[in-house]
N, C-alpha and C. Protein backbone atom coordinates (compact mmCIF):
# COMPACT_ATOMS: atom_id res chain seq x y z
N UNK A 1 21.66 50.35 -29.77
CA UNK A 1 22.97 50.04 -29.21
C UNK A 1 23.18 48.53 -29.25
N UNK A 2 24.33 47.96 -29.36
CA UNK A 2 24.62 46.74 -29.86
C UNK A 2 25.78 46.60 -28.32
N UNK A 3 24.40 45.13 -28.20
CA UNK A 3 25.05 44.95 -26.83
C UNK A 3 26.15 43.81 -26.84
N UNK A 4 27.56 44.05 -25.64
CA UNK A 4 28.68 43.39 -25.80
C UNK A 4 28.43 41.61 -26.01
N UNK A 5 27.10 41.02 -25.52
CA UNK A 5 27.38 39.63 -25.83
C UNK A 5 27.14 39.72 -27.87
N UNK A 6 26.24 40.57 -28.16
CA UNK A 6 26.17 40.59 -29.62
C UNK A 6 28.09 40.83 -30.61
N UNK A 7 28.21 41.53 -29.70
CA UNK A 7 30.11 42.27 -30.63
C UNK A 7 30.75 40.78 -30.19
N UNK A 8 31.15 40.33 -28.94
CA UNK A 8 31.55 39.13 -29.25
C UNK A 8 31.43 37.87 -29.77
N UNK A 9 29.61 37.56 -30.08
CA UNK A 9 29.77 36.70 -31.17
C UNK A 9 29.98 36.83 -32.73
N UNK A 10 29.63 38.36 -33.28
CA UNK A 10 30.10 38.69 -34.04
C UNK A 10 31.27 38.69 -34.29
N UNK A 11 32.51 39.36 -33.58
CA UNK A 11 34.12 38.90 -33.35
C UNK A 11 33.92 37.57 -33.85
N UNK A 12 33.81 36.21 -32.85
CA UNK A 12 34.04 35.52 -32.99
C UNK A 12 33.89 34.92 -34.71
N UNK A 13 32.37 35.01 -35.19
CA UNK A 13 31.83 34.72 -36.29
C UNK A 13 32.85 35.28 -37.06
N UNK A 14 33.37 36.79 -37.42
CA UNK A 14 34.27 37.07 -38.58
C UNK A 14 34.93 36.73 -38.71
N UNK A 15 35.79 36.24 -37.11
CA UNK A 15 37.12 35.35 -37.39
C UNK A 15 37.01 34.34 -38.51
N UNK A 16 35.81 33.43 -38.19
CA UNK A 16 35.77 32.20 -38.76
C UNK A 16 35.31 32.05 -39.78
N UNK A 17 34.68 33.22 -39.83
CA UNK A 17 34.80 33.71 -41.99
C UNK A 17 35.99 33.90 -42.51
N UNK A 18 36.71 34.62 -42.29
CA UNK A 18 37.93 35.20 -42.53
C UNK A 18 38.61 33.74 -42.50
N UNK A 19 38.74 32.46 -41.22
CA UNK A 19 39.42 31.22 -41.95
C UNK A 19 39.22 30.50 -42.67
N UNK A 20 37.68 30.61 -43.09
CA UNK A 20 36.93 29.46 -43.81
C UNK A 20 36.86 30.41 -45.76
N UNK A 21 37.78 31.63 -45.23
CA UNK A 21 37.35 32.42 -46.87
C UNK A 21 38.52 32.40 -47.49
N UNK A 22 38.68 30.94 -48.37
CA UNK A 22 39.86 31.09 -48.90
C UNK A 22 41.21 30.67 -48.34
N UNK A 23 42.31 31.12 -48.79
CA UNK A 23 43.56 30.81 -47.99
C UNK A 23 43.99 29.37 -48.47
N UNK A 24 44.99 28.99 -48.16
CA UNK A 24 45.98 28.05 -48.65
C UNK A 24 45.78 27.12 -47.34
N UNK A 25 45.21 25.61 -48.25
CA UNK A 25 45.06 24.64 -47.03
C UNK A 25 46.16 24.22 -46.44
N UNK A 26 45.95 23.84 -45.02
CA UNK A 26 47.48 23.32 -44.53
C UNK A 26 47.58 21.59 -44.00
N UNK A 27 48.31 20.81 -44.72
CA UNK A 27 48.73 19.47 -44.61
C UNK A 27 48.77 18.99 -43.30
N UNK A 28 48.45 18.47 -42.98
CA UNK A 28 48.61 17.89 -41.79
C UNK A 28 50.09 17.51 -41.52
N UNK A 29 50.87 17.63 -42.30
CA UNK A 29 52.29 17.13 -42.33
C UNK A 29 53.03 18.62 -42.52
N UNK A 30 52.38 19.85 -42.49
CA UNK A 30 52.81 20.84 -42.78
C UNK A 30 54.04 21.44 -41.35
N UNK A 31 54.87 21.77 -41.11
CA UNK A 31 55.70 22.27 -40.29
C UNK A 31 54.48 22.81 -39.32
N UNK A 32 54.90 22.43 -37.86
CA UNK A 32 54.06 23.13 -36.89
C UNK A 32 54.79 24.09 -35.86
N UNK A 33 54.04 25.22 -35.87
CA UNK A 33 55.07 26.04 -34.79
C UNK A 33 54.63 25.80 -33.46
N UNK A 34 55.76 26.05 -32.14
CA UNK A 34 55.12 25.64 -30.96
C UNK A 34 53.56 25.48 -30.65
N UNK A 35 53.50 26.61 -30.95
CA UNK A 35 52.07 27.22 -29.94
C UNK A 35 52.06 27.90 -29.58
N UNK A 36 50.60 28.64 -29.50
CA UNK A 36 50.08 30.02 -28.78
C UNK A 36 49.35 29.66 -27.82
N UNK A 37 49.39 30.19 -26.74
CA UNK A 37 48.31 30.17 -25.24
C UNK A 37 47.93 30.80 -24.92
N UNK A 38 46.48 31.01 -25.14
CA UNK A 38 45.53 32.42 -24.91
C UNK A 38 44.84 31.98 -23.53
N UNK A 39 45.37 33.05 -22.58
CA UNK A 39 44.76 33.00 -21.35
C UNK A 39 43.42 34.24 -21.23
N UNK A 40 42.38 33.67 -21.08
CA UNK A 40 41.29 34.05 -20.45
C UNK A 40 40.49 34.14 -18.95
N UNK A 41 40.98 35.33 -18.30
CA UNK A 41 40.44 35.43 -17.02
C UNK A 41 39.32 36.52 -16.60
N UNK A 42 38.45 36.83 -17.58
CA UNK A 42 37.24 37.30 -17.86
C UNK A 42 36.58 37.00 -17.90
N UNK A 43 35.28 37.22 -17.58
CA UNK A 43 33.72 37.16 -17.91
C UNK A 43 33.09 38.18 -18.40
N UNK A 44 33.96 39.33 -19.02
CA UNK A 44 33.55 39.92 -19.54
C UNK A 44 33.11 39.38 -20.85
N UNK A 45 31.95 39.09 -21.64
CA UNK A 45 31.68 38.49 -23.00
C UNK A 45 32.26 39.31 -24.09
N UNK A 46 32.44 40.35 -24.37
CA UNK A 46 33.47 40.95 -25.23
C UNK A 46 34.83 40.83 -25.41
N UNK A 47 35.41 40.27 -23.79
CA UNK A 47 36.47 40.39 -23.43
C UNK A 47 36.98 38.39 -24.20
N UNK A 48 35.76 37.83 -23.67
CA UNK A 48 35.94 36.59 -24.11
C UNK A 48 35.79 36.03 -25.40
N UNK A 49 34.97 36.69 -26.67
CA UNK A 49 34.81 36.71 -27.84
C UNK A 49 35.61 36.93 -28.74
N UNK A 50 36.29 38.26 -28.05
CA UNK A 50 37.19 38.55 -28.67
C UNK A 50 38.57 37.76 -28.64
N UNK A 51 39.08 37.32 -27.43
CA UNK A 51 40.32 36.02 -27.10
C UNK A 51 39.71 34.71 -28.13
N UNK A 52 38.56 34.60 -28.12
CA UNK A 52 38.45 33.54 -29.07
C UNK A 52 39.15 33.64 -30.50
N UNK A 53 38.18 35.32 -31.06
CA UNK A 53 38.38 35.30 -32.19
C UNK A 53 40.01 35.08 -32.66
N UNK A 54 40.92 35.73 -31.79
CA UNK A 54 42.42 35.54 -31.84
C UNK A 54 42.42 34.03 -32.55
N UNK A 55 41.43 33.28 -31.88
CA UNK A 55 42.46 31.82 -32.69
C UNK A 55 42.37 31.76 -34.24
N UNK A 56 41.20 32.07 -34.45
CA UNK A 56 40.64 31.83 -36.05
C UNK A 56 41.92 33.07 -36.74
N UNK A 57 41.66 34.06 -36.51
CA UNK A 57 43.11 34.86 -36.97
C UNK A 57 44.28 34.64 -37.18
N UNK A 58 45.08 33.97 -35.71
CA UNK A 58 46.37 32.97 -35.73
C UNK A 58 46.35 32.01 -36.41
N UNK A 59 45.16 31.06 -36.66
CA UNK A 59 44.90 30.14 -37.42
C UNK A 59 45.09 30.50 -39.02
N UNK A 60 44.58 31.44 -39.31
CA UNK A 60 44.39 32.06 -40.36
C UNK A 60 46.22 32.47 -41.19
N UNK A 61 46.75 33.45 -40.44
CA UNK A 61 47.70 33.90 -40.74
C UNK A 61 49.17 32.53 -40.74
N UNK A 62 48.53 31.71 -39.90
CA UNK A 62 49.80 30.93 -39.92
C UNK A 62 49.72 30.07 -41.30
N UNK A 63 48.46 29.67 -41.38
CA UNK A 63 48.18 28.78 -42.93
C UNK A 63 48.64 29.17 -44.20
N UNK A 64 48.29 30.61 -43.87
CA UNK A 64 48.77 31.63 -45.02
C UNK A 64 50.34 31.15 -45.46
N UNK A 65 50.88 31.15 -43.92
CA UNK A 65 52.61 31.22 -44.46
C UNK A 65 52.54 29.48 -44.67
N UNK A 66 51.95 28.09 -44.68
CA UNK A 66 52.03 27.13 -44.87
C UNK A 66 52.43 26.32 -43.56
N UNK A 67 51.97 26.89 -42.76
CA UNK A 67 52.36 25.98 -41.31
C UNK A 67 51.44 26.21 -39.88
N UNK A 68 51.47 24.77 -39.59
CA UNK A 68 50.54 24.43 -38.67
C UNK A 68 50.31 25.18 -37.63
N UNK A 69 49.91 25.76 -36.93
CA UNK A 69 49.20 26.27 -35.34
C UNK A 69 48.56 25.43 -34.53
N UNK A 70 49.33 25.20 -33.55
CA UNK A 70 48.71 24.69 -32.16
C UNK A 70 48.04 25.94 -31.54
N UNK A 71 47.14 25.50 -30.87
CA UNK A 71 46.43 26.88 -30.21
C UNK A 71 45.88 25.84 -28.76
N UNK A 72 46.17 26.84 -27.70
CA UNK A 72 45.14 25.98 -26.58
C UNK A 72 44.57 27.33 -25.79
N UNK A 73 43.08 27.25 -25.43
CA UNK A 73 42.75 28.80 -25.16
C UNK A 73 42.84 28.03 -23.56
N UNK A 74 43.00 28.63 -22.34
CA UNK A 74 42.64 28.22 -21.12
C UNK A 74 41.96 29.85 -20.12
N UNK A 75 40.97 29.29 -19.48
CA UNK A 75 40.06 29.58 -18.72
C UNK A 75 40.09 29.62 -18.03
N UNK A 76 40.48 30.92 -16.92
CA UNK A 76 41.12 30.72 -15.67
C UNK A 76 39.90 31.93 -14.46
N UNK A 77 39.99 31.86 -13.27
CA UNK A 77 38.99 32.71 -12.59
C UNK A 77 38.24 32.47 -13.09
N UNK A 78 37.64 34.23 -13.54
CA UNK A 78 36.36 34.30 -13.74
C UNK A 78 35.91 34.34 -15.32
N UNK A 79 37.21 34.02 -16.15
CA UNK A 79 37.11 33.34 -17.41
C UNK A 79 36.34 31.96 -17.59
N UNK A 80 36.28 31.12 -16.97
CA UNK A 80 35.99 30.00 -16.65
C UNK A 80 34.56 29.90 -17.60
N UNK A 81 33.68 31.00 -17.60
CA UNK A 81 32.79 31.27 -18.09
C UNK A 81 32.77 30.95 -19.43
N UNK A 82 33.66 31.21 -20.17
CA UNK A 82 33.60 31.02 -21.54
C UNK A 82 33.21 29.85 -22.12
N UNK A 83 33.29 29.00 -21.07
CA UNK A 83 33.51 27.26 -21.30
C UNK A 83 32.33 26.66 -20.92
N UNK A 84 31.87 27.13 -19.78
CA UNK A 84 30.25 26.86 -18.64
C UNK A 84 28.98 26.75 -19.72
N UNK A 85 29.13 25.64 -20.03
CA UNK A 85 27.90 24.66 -20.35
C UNK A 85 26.62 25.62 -20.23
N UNK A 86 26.41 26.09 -19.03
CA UNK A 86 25.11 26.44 -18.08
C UNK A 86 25.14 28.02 -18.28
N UNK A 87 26.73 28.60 -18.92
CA UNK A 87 26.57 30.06 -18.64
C UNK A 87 27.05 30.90 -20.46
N UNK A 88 28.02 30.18 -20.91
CA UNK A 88 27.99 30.87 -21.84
C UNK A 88 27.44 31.21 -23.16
N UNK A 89 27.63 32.49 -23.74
CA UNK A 89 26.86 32.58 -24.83
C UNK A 89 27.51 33.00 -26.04
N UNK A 90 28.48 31.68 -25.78
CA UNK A 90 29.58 31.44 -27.19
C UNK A 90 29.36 29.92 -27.44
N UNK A 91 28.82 29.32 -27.19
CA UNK A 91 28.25 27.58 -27.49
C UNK A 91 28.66 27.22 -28.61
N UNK A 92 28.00 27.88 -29.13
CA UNK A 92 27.52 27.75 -30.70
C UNK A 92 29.17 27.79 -31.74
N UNK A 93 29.22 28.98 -31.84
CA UNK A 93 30.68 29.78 -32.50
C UNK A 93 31.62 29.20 -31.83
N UNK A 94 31.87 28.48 -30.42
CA UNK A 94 32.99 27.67 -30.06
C UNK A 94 33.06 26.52 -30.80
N UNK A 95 32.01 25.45 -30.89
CA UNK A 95 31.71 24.07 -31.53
C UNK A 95 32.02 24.51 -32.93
N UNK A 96 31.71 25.70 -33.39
CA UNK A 96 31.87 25.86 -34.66
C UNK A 96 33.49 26.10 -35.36
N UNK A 97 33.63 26.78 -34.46
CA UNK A 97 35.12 26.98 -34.51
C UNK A 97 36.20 25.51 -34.22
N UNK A 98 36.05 25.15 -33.98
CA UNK A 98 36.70 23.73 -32.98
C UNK A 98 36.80 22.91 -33.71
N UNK A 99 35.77 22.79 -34.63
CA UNK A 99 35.44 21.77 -35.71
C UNK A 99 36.85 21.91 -36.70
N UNK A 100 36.49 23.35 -37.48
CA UNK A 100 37.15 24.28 -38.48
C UNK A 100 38.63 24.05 -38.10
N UNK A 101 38.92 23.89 -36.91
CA UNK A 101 40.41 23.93 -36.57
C UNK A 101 40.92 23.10 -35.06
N UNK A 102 41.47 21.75 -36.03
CA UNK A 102 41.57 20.75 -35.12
C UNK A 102 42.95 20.82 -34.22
N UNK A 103 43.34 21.75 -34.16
CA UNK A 103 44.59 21.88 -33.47
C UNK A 103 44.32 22.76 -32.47
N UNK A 104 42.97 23.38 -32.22
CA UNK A 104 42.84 23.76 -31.15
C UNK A 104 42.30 23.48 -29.95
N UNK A 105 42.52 23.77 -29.02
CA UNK A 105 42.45 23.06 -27.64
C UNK A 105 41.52 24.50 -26.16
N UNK A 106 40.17 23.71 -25.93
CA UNK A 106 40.08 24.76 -25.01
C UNK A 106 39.83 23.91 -23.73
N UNK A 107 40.55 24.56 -22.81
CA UNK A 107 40.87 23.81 -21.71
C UNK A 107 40.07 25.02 -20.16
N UNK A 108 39.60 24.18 -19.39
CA UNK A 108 39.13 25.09 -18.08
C UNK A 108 40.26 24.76 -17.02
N UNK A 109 40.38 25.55 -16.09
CA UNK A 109 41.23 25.25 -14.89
C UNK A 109 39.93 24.98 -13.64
N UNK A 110 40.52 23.51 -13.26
CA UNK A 110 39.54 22.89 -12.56
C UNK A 110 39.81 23.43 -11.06
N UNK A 111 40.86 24.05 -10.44
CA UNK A 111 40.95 24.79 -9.01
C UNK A 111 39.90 26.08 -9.41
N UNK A 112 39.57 26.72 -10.07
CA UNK A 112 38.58 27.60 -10.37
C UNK A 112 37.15 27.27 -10.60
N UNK A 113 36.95 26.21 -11.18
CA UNK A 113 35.81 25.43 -11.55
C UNK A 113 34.99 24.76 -10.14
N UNK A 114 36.41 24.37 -9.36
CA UNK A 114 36.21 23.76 -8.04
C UNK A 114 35.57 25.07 -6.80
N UNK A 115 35.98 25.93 -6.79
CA UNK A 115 35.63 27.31 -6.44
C UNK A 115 34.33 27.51 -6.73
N UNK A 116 34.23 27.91 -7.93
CA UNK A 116 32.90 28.53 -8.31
C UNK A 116 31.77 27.24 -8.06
N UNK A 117 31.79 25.82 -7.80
CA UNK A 117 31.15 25.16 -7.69
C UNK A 117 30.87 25.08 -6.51
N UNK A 118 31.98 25.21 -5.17
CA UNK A 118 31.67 25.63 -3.45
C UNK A 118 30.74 26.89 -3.85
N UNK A 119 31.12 27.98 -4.57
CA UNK A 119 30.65 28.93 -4.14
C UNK A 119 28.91 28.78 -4.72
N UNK A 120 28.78 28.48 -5.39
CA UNK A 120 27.24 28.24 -6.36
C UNK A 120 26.47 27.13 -6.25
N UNK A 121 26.78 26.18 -5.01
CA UNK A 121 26.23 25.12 -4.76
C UNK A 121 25.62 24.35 -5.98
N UNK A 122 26.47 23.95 -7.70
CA UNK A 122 25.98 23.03 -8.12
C UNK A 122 27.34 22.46 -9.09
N UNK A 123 27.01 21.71 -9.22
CA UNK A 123 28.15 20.80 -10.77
C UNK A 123 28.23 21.59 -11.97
N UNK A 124 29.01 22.47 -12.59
CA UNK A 124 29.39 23.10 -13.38
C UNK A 124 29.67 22.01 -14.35
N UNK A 125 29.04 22.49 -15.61
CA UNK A 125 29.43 21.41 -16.74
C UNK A 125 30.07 22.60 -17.66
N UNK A 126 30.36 21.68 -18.35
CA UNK A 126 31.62 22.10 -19.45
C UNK A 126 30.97 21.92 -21.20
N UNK A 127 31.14 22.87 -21.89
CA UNK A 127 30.77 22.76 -23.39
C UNK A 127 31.50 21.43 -23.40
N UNK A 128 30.87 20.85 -24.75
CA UNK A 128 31.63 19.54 -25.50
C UNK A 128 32.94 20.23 -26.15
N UNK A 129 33.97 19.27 -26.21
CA UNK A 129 35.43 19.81 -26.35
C UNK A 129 36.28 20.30 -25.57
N UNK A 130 35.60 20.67 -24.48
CA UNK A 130 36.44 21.78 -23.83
C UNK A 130 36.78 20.87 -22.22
N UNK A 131 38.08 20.63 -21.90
CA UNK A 131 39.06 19.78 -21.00
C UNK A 131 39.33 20.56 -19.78
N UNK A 132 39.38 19.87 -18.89
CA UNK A 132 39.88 20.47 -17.35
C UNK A 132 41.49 19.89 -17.19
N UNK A 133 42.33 21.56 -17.11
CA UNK A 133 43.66 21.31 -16.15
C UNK A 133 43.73 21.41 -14.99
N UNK A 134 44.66 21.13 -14.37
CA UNK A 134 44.40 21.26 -12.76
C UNK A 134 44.53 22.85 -12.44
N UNK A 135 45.56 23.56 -12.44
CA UNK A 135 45.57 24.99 -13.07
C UNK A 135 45.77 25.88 -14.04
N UNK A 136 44.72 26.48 -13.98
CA UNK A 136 44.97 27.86 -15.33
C UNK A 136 46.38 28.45 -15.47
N UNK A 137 47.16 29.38 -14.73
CA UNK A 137 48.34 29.56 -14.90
C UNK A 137 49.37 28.65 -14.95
N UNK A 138 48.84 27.12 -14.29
CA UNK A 138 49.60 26.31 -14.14
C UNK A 138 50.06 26.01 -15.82
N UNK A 139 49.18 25.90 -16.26
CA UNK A 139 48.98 25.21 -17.72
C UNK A 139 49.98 26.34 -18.65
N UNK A 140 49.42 27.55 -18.47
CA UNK A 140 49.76 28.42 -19.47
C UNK A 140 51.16 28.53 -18.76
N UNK A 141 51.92 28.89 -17.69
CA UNK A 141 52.90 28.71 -17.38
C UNK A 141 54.21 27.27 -18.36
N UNK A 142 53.02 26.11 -17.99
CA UNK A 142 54.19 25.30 -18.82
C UNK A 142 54.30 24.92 -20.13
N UNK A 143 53.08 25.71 -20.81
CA UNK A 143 53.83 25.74 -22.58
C UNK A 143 54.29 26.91 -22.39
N UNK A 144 54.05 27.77 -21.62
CA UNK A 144 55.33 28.65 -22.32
C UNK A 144 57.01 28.37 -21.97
N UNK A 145 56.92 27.29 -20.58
CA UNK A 145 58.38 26.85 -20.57
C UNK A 145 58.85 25.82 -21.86
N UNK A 146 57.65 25.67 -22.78
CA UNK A 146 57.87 24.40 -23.62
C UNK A 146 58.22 25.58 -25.03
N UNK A 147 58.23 26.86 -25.02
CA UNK A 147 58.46 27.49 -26.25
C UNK A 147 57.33 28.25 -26.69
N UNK A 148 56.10 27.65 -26.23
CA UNK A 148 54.69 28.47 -26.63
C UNK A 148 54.78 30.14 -26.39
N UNK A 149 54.09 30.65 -27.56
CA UNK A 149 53.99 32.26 -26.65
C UNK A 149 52.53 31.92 -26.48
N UNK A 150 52.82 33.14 -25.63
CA UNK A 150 51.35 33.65 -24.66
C UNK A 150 50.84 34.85 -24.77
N UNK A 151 49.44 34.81 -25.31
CA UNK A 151 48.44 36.06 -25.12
C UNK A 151 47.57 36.46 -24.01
N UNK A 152 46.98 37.65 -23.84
CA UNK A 152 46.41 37.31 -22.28
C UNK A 152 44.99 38.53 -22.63
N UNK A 153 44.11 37.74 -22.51
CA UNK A 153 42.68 38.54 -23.23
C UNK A 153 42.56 39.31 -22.50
């Protein structure tokens, strides 16, 4: 049996085959559409692998048509995990991904971060790349007043 942290780094990994296989490069000057905001409030690792893989896909499909993707994933509750230095077991395939596609953005919500740090008595660190908003909905709330759509893992 193939356990869920294995299916979500796999997810993740095909995504980033699937962007790195081929496809039509995109200019940095290429038309950019708003943005997508993938909210993550899981700790489920399948649940979170899979919201990843979404970017490499969106990434993927938008290049196809010749235009840029903003992507910002944010980490909210007990999503927060995805990001945790100390807890997750997407490290690897995040940095990897991140690299591959510089328009994406993964962000933690620090009122959650602040929480789980009362509650766990220690300093929660954060993967490299990955930014603290003040809130998770807060955030995803205001790109989508800015035009962004929103996914919700």
């Amino acid at each position: 049996m193939v356990s869920s942290n294995k299916l979500s780094r796999r997810g993740l990994l095909a995504g980033a085959t699937i962007l790195t296989a081929g496809g039509p490069a995109v200019a940095r000057d290429a038309p950019t559409v708003d943005g997508v905001v993938i909210l993550i409030d899981s700790s489920d690792p399948y649940v979170m692998g899979h919201a990843i893989s979404y970017s490499s896909n969106l990434a993927k499909h938008f290049a196809d048509k010749g235009a840029r993707l903003l992507i910002e994933v944010v980490a909210n509750g007990r999503g927060i995990e995805v990001f945790r230095a100390d807890k997750t077991t997407l490290a690897e395939p995040l940095a990897a991904l991140r690299q591959m596609l510089p328009d994406l953005t993964y962000s933690m919500c620090a009122s959650s971060k602040a929480i789980a740090e009362a509650k766990e008595h220690i300093s929660i660190p954060l993967i490299p790349d990955a930014g603290l908003v003040p809130f998770g909905i807060g955030r995803v709330v205001d790109l989508q007043l800015k035009g962004w759509a929103y996914i919700h893992a």
